[in-house]
Protein backbone atom coordinates (compact mmCIF):
# COMPACT_ATOMS: atom_id res chain seq x y z
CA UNK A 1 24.80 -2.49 -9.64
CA UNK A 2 22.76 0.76 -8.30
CA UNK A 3 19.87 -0.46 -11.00
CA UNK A 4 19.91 -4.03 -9.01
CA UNK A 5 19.71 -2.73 -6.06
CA UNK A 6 16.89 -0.38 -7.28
CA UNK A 7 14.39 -3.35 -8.36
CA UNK A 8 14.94 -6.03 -5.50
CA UNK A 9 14.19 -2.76 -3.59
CA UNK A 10 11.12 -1.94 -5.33
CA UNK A 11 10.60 -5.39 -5.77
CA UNK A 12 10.26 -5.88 -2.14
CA UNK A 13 8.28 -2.57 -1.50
CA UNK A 14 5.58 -4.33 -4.04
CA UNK A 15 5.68 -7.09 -1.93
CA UNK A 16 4.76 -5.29 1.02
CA UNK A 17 2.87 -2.72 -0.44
CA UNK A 18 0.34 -5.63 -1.56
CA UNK A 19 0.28 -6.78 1.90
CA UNK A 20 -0.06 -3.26 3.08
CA UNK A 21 -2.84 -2.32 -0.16
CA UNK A 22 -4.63 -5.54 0.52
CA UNK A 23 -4.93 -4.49 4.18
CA UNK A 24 -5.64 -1.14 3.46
CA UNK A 25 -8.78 -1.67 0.42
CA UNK A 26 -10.24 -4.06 3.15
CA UNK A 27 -10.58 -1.32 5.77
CA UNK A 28 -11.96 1.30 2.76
CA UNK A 29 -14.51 -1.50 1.38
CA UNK A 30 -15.71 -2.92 4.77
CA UNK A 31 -16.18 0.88 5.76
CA UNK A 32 -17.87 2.05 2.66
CA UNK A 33 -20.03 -1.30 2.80
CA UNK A 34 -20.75 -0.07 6.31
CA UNK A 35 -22.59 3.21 4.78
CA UNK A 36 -19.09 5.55 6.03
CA UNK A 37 -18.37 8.59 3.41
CA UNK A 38 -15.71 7.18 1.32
CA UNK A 39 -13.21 10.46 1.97
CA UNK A 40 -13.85 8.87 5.81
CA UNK A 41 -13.02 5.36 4.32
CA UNK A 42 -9.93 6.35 2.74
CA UNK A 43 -8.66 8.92 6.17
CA UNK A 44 -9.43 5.61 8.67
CA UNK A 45 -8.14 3.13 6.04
CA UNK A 46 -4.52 5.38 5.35
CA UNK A 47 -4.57 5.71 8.99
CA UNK A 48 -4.74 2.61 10.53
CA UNK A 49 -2.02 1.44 7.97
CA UNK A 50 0.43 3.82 8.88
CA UNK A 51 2.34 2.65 11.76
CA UNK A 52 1.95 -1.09 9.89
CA UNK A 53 3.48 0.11 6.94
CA UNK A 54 6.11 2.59 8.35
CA UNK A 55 7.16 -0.65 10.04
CA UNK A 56 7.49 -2.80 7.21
CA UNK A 57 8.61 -0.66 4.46
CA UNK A 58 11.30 0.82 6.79
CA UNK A 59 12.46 -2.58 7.53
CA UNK A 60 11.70 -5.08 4.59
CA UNK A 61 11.78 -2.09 2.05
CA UNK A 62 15.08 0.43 2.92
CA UNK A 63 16.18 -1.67 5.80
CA UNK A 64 15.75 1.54 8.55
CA UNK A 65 14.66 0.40 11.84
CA UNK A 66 14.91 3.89 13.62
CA UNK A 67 11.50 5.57 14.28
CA UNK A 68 12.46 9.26 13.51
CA UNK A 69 11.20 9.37 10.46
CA UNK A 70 8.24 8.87 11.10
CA UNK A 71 6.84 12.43 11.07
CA UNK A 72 8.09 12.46 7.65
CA UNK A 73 6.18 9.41 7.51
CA UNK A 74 3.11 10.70 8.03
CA UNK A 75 3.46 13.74 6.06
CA UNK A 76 3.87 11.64 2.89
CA UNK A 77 0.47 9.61 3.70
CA UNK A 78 -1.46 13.04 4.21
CA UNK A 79 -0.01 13.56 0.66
CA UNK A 80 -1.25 10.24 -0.49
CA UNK A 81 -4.59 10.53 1.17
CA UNK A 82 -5.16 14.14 -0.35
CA UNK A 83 -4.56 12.79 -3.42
CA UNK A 84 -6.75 9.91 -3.17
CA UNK A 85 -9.60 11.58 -1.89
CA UNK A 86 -9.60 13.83 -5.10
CA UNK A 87 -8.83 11.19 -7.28
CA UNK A 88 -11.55 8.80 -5.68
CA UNK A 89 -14.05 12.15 -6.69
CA UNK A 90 -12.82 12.47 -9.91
CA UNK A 91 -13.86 9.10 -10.72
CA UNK A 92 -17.08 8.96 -8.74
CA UNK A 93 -17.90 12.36 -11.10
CA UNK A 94 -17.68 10.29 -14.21
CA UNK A 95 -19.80 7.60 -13.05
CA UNK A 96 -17.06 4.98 -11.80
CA UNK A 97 -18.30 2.19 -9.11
CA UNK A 98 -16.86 3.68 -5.81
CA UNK A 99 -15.61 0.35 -4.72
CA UNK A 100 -13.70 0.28 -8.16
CA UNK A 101 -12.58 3.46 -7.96
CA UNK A 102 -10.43 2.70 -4.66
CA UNK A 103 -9.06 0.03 -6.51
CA UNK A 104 -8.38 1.83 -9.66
CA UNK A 105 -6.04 4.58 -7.51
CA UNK A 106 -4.23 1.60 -5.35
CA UNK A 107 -1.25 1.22 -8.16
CA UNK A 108 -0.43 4.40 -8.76
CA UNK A 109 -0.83 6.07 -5.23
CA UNK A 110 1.97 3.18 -4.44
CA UNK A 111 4.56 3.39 -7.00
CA UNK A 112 3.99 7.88 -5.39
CA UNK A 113 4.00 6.34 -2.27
CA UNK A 114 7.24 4.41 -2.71
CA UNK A 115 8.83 7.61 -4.93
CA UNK A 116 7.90 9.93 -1.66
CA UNK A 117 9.17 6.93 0.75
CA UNK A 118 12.60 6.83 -1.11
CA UNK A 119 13.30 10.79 -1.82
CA UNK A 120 12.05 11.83 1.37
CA UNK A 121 11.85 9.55 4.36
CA UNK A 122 13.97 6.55 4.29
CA UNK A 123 17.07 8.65 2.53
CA UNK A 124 20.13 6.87 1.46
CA UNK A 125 23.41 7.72 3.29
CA UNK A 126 25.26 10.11 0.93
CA UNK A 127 28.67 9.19 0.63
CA UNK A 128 31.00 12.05 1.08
């Protein structure tokens, strides 16, 4: 039963991570078309998605409404944009198409994303 729950869950936080990914790459792309330094791209793109996405994945995703988690929140998305930045580099070094490289990093930064978002922000109740 746990397992079902587990992949309508992160069935749902694809959902709205595509929404949220989609919304996200646009910022990055349109910036980075617009001559910005992509490690600028990625900072304004992660950051005008947070309070979107703390919004939806707390409600559509783990079903939290309350807004006290979002420092832990933000924390994980300075984790996320870290590690894009130096993944975004990394394939920039070996001659990868910037705009492609922000796509490349978009799947695995959110299956961290949703890891982080379920061990760390939006915890389960424990029962006792």
């Amino acid at each position: 039963m746990f397992a079902e729950i587990l992949k309508k869950r992160f069935l749902r936080f694809l959902v709205v991570g595509v929404i949220n990914t989609l919304f996200s790459y646009t910022i990055y792309a349109l910036l980075t078309f617009l001559g910005v330094h992509y490690s600028l791209s990625i900072f304004l793109a992660n950051g005008l998605g947070v309070l979107f996405n703390f919004k939806t994945i707390g409600k559509f995703v783990f079903n939290v409404r309350e807004n006290h988690f979002i420092f832990r929140f933000f924390l994980i998305y300075l984790v996320i944009y870290i590690l894009s930045v130096f993944s975004v580099k990394f394939l920039l070094q070996i001659q990868v198409n910037k705009y492609l490289a922000g796509g490349l990093i978009a799947l695995p930064m959110a299956i961290l994303s949703f890891t982080l978002n379920k061990k760390f922000v939006f915890l389960e109740p424990r029962a006792h």
